[in-house]
Protein backbone atom coordinates (compact mmCIF):
# COMPACT_ATOMS: atom_id res chain seq x y z
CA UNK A 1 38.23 -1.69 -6.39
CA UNK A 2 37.22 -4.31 -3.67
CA UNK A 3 33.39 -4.90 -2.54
CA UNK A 4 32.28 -6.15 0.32
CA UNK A 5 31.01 -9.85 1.49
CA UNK A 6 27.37 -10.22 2.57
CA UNK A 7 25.05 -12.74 4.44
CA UNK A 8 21.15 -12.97 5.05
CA UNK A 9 20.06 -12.64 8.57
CA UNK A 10 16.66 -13.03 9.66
CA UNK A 11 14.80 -10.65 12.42
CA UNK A 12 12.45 -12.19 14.53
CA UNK A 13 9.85 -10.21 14.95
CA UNK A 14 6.53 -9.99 16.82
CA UNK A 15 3.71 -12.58 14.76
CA UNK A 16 0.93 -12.60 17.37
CA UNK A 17 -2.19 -12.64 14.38
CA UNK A 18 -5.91 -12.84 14.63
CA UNK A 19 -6.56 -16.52 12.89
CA UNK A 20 -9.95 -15.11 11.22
CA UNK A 21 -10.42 -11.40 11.24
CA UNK A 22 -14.02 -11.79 9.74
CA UNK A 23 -15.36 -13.70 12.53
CA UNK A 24 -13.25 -11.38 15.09
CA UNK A 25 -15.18 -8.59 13.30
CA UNK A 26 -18.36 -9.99 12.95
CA UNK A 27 -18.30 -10.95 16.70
CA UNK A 28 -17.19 -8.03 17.62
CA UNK A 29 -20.24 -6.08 15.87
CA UNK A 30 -22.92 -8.01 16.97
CA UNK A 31 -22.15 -7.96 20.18
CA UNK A 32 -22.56 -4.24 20.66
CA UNK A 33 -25.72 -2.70 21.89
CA UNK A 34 -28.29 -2.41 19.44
CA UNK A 35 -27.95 0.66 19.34
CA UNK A 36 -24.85 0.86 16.87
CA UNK A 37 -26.83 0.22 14.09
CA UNK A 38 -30.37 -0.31 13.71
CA UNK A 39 -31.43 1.95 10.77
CA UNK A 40 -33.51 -0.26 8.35
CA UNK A 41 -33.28 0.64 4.98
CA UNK A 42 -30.95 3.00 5.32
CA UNK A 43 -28.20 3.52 3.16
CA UNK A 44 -24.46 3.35 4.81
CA UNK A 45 -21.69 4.51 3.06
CA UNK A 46 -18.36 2.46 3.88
CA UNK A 47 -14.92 3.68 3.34
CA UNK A 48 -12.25 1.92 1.49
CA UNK A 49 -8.55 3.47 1.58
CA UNK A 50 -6.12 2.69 -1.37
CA UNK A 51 -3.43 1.32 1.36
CA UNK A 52 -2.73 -2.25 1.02
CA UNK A 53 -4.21 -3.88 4.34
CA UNK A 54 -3.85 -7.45 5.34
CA UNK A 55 -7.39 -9.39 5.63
CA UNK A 56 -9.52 -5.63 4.29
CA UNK A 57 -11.60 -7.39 1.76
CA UNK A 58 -13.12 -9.53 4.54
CA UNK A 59 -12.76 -7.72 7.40
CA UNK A 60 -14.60 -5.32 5.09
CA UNK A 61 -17.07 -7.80 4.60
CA UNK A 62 -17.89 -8.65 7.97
CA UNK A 63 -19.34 -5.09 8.34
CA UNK A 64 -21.45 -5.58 4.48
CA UNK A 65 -23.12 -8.82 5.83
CA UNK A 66 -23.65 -7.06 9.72
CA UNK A 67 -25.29 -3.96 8.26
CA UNK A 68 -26.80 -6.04 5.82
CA UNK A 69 -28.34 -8.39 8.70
CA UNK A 70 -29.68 -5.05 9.91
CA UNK A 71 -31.38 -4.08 7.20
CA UNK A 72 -29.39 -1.60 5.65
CA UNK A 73 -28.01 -1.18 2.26
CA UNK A 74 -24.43 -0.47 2.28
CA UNK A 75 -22.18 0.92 -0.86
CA UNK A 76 -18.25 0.81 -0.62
CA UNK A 77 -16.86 4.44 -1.18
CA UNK A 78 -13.21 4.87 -2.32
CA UNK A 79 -11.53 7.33 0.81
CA UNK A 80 -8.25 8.02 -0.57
CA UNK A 81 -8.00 11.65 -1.57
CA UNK A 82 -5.94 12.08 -4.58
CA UNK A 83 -4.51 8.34 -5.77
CA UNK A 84 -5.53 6.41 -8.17
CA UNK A 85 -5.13 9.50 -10.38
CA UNK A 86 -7.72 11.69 -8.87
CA UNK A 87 -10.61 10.30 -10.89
CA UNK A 88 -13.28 8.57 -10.07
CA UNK A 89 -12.83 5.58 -12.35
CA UNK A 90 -8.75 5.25 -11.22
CA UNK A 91 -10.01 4.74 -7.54
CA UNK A 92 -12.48 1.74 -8.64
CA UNK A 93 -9.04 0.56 -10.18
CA UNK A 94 -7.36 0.60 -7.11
CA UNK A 95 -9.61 -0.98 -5.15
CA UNK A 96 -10.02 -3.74 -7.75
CA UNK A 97 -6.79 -4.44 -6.93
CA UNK A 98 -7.04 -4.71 -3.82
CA UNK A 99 -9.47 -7.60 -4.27
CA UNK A 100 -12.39 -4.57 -2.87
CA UNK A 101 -14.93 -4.95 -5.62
CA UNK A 102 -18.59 -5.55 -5.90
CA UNK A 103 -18.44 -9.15 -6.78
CA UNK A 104 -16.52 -9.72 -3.35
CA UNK A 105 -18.66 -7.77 -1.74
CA UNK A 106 -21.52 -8.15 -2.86
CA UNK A 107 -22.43 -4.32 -2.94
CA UNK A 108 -21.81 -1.46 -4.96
CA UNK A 109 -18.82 0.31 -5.22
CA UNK A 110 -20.07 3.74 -5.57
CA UNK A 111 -17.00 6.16 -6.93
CA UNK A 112 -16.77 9.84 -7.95
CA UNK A 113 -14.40 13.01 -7.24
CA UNK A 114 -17.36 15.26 -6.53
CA UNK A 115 -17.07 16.75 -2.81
CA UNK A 116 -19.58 18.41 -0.53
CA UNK A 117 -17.68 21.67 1.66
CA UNK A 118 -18.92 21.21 5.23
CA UNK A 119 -17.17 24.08 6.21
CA UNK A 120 -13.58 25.11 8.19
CA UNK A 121 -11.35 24.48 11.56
CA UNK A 122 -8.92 26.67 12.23
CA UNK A 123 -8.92 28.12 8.79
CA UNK A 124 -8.41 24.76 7.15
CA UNK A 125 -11.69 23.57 4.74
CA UNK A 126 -13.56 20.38 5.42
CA UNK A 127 -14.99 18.59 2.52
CA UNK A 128 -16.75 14.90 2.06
CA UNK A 129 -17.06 12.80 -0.90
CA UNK A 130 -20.64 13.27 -2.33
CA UNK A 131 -21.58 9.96 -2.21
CA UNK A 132 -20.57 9.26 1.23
CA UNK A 133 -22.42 12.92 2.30
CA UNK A 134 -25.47 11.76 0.66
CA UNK A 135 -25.86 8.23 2.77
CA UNK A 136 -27.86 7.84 5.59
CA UNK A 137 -24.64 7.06 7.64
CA UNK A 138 -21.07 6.57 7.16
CA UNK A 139 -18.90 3.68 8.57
CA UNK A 140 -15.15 4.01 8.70
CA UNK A 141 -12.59 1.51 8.62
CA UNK A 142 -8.86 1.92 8.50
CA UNK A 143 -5.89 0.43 10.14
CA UNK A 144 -3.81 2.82 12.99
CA UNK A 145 -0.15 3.15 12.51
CA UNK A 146 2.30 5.80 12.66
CA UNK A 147 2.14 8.78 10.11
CA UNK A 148 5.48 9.85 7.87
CA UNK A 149 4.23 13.07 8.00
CA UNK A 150 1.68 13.81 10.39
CA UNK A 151 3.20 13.90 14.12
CA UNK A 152 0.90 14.73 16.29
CA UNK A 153 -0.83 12.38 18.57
CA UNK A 154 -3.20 11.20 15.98
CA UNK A 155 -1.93 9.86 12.75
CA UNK A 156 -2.77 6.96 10.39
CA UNK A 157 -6.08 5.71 11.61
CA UNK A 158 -9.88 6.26 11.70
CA UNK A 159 -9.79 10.24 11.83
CA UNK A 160 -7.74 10.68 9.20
CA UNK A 161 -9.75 8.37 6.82
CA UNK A 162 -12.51 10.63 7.85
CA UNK A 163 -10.83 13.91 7.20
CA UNK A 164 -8.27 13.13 4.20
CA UNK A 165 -9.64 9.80 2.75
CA UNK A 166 -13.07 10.63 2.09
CA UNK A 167 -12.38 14.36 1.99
CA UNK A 168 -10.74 13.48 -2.17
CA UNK A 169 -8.38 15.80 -3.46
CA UNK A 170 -9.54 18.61 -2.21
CA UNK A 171 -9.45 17.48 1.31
CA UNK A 172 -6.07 16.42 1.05
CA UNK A 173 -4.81 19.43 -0.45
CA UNK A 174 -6.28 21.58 1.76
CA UNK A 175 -4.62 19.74 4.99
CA UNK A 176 -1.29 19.05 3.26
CA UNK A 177 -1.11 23.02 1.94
CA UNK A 178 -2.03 24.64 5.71
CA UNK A 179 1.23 22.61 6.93
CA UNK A 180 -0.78 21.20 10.07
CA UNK A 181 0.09 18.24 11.55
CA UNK A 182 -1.95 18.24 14.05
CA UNK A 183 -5.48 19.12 13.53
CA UNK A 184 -6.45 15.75 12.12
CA UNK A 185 -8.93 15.03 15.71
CA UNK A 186 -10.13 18.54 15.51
CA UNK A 187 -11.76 18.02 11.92
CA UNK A 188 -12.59 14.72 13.05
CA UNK A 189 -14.99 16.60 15.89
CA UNK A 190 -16.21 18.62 12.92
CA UNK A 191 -16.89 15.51 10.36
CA UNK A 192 -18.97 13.51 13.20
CA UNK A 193 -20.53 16.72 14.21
CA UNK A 194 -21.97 17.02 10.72
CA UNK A 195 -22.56 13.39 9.30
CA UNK A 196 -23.82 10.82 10.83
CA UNK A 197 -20.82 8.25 11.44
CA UNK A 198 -22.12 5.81 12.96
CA UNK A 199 -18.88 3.59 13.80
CA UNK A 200 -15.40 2.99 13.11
CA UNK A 201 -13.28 -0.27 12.47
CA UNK A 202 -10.26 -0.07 13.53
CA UNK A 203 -7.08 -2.56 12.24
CA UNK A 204 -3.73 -3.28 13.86
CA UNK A 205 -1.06 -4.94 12.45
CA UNK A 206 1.82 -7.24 13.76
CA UNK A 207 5.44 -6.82 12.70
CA UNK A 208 5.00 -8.77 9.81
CA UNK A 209 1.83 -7.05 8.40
CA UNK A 210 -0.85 -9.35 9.43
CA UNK A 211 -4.14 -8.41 11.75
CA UNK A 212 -2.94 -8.46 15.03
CA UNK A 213 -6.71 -6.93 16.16
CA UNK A 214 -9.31 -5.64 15.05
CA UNK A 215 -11.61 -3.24 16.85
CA UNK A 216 -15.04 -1.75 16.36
CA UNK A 217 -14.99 1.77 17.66
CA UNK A 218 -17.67 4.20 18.28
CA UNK A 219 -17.84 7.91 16.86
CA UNK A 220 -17.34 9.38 20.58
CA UNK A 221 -13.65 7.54 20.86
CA UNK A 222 -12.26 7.53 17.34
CA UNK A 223 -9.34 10.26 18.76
CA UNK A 224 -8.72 8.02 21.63
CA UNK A 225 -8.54 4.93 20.09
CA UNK A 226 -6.10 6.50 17.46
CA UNK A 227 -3.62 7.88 19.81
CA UNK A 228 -3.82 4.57 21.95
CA UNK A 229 -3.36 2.72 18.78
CA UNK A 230 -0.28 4.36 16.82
CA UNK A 231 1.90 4.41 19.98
CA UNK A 232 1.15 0.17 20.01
CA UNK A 233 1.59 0.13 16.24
CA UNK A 234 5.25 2.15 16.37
CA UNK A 235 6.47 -0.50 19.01
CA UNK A 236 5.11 -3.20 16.40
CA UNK A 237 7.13 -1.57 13.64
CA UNK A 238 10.13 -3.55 12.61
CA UNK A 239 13.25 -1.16 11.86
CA UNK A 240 16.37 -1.68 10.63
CA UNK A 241 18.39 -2.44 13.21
CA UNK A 242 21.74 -0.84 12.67
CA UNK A 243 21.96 2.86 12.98
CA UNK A 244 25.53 3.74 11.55
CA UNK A 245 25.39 3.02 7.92
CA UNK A 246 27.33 4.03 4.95
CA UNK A 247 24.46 2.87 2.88
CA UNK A 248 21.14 1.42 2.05
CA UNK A 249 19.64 -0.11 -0.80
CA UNK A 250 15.86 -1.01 -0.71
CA UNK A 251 14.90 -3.03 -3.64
CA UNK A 252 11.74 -1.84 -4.79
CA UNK A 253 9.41 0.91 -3.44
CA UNK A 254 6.04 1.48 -4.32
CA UNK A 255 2.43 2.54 -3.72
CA UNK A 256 1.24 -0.79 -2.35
CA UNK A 257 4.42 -0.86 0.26
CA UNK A 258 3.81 2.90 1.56
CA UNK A 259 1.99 6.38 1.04
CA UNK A 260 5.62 7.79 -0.13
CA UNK A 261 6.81 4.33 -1.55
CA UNK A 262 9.25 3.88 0.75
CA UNK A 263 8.10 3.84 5.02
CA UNK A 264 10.40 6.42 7.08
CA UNK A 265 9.34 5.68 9.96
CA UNK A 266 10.80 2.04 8.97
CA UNK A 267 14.17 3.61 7.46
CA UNK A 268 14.50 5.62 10.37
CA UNK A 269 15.74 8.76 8.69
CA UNK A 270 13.87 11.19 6.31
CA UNK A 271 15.08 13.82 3.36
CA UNK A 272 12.34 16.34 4.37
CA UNK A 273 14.68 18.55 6.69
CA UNK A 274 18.24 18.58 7.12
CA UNK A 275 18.54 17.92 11.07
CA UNK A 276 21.29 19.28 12.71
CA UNK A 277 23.76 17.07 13.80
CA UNK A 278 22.48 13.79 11.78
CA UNK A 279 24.23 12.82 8.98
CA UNK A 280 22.28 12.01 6.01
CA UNK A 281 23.04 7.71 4.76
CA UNK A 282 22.98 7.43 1.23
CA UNK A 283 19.72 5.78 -0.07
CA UNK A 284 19.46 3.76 -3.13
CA UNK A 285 16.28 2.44 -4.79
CA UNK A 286 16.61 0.01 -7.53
CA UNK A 287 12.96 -0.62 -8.96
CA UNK A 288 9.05 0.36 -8.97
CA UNK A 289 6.34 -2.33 -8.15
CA UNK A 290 4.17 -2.73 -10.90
CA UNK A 291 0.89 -2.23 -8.86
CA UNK A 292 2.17 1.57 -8.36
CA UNK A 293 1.70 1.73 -11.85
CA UNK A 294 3.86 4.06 -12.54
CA UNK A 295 3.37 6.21 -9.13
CA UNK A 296 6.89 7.01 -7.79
CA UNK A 297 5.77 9.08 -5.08
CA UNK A 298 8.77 9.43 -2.52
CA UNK A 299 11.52 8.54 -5.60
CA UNK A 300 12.79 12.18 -4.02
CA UNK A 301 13.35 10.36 -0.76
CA UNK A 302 16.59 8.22 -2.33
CA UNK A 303 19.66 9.48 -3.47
CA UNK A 304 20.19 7.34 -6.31
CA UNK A 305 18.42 5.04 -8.78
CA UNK A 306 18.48 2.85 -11.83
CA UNK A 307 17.54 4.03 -15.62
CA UNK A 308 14.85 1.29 -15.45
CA UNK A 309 12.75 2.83 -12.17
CA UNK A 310 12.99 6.17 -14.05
CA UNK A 311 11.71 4.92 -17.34
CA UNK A 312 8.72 3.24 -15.79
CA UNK A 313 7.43 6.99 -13.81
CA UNK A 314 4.09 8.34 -14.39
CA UNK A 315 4.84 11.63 -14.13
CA UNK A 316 0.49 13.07 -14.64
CA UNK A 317 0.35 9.99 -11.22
CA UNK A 318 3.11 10.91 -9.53
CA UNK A 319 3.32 14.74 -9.70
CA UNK A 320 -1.20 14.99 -9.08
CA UNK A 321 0.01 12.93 -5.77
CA UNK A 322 2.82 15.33 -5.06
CA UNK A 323 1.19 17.98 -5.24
CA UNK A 324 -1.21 17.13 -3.06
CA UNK A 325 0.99 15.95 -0.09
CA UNK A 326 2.51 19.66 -0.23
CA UNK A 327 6.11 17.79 0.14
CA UNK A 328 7.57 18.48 -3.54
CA UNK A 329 10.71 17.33 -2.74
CA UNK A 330 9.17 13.88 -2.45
CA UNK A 331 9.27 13.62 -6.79
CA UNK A 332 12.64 15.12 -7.44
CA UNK A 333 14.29 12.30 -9.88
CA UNK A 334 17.77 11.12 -8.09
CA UNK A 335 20.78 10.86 -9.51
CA UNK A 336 20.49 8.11 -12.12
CA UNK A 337 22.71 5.17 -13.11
CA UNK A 338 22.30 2.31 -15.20
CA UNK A 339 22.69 -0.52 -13.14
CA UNK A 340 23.29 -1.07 -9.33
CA UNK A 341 27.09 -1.80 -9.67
CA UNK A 342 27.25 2.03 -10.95
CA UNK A 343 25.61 3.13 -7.85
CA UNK A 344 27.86 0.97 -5.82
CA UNK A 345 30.62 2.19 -7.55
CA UNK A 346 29.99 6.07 -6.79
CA UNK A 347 29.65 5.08 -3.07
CA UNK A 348 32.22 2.83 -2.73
CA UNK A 349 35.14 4.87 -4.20
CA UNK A 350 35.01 7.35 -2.03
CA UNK A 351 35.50 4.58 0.44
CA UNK A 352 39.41 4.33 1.74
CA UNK A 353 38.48 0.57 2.61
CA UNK A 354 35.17 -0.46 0.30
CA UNK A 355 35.21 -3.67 1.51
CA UNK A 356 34.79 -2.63 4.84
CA UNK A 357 31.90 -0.60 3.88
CA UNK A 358 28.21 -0.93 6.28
CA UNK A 359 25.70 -1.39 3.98
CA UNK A 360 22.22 -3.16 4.61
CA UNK A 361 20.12 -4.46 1.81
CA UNK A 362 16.48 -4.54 2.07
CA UNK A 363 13.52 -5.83 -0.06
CA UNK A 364 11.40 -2.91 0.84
CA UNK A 365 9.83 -1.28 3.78
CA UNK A 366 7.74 -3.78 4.37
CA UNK A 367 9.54 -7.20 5.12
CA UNK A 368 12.50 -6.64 7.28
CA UNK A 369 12.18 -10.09 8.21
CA UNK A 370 15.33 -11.08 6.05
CA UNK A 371 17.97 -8.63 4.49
CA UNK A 372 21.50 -8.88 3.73
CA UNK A 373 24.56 -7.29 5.51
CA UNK A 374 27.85 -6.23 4.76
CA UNK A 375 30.63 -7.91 6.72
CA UNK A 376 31.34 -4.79 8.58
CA UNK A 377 28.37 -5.22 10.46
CA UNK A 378 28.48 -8.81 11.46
CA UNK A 379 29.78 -7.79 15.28
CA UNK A 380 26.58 -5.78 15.62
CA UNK A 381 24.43 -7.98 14.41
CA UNK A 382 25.30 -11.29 16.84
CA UNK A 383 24.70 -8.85 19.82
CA UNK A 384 21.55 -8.14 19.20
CA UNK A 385 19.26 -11.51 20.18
CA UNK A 386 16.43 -10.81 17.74
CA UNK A 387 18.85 -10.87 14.77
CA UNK A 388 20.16 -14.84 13.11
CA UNK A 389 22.63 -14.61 10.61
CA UNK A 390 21.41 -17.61 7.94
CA UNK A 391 22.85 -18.70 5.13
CA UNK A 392 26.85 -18.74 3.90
CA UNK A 393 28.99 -15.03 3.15
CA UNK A 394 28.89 -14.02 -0.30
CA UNK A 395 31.05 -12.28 -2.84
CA UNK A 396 29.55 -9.13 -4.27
CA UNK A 397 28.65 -10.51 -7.74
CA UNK A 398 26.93 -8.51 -10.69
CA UNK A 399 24.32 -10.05 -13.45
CA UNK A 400 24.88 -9.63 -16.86
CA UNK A 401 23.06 -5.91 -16.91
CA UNK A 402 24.72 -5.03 -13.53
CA UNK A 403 23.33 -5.64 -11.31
CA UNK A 404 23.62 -7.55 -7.53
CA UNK A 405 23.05 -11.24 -7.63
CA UNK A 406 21.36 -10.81 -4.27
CA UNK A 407 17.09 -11.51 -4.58
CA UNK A 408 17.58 -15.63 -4.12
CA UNK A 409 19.30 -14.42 -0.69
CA UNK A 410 16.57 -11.73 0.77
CA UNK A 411 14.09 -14.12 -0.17
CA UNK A 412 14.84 -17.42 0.90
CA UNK A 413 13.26 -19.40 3.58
């Protein structure tokens, strides 16, 4: 059977960045009206997602040392509803990671799963983390970008640190279970209504992951600010940028590249529903990034994997995280081969022509700076002006345990 040639080409994408986002946010802060924050010796509890964020630990900072400056005593509070294993010590973990920790800091990190009920919206319960319930204020801070499964106008942002971040498991399960995409600003109203948040920070990032801007927001726009903010971040989002595809391969998914490991709203397709008249490209992921220690959320969203991803599943980490998103589909275990020339294999010989097949190869969701192409798609590629092709065409070649000799060509400069 014949494979395909393939070449690296390189997207240009958008790279406007903030050069120091701690001095962007400490400018920012103190040159609000004092009124933002002038509670001496109060205790402020500030939230800290398990997302990996460009610049957090010192845009994070920024608001320790302005509160601080105030007089205030502020605590860092692990918002991330069920990861990190759903227990209080696994959260400290993932922030650790992170680079979030009291010796950056300089504060406590204050974690437990205990929650406070502060009541219902439409049906759905509200609960706080105890810690966070018990401060004399809350401050929230969380980047705004598009949601793979809430679609409403407010997604990924302040409000939903607020309702499913610090609300722990059980605030998370209760949104994912009522199905309701769209009542994320509604239990926001509730949240401010009955703690005292006293201001958001809100984070955008460019095409390649870096701050683009940083904003501090008060309590009274947090919904406005989040709608303004995820229609900026989806035109920010780098996609692939070839629609008709036989297949895709990401190399390595993960907890520290996306909520479900791998980003839909990069791929541009999702298993969730079966839409009528789109037809579903084959989806291959290869490996697991060792910081999702062992979390294969979204492993349902492929088609097929390698022995190696499989053998390296948490299943307690990954099924507690399931479970709470309400999509269940999003830990069914793909068909499994043991190498990636297998997986090729299936695909391809279905193929009349493999080596005409349209295949993109990606790193992850994440960089879509550089991937490799198939030589089908060369035409499309040169007529779009943000795409280069670099490097020379290469035979599909295998290593000695099968797989592509292909990471020296995503990866170079």
């Amino acid at each position: 059977m014949g494979y395909p040639k393939w070449i690296a080409v390189r997207q240009n994408l958008d790279r406007k960045r903030l050069d120091d986002p701690y001095l962007s946010t400490y400018n920012q802060l103190t040159a609000q009206p004092d009124g933002l924050f002038a509670w001496r010796d109060a205790r402020i509890a500030i939230t800290a997602g398990s997302r990996y964020i460009s610049n957090l630990t010192s845009i994070t900072k920024a608001v320790v040392d302005y509160i601080s400056s105030k007089g205030g005593h502020p605590f860092l509070v692990p918002a991330m509803g069920s990861h990190g294993g759903a227990t209080g010590r696994g959260q400290i973990k993932v922030l650790e990671e992170m680079g979030l920790t009291e010796d950056t800091l300089g504060v406590p990190v204050v974690s437990s799963m205990e929650v406070v009920r502060l009541g219902a919206v439409e049906g759905i319960p509200v609960y706080m983390d105890g810690n966070a319930h018990a401060a004399d204020g809350v401050v929230v801070i969380n980047r705004i970008k598009p949601h793979q499964v809430f679609k409403g106008e407010i997604q990924s942002g302040l409000n939903k640190m607020l309702v499913v971040g610090l609300g722990k498991k059980e605030g998370a399960d209760a949104v994912h279970a009522s199905g309701r995409t769209d009542v994320l600003g509604a239990m926001g109203d509730f949240i401010r209504s009955a703690v005292p948040v006293i201001f958001g920070v809100a984070i955008l990032e460019n095409s390649y992951d870096e701050t683009r801007d940083v904003a501090v927001v008060t309590p009274d726009a947090f919904k406005a600010f989040d709608a303004a903010w995820v229609k900026e971040s989806r035109l920010l989002m780098p996609k692939i940028p070839i629609r008709k595809l036989d297949m895709v391969i990401v190399e390595r998914m993960g907890k520290d590249i996306s909520g479900s490991g791998m980003d839909t709203n990069v791929i541009g397709f999702t298993r969730r529903l079966v839409v009528t008249g789109q037809v579903a490209v084959p989806l291959a992921v290869l490996e697991l990034t060792e910081k999702s220690e062992g979390n294969a959320m979204g492993i349902g969203l492929a088609d097929f994997t390698t022995r190696r991803l499989v053998e390296k599943i948490d299943y307690r980490a990954t099924y507690t995280n399931v479970l709470a998103s309400g999509v269940y589909s999003a830990g069914r275990i793909p068909v499994t081969f043991e190498n990636e020339k297998e997986i090729l294999d299936a695909v391809l010989h279905k193929m009349e022509h493999p080596e005409k097949a349209r295949i993109i190869r990606i790193k992850n969701t994440l960089e879509l700076d550089r991937f490799l192409v198939t030589e089908a798609l060369i035409g499309e590629v040169l007529e779009q002006k943000q795409l280069e092709v670099c490097g020379e065409w290469t035979e599909t070649c295998f290593d000695e345990i099968g797989d592509m000799v292909a990471d020296g060509l995503i990866s170079a400069s």
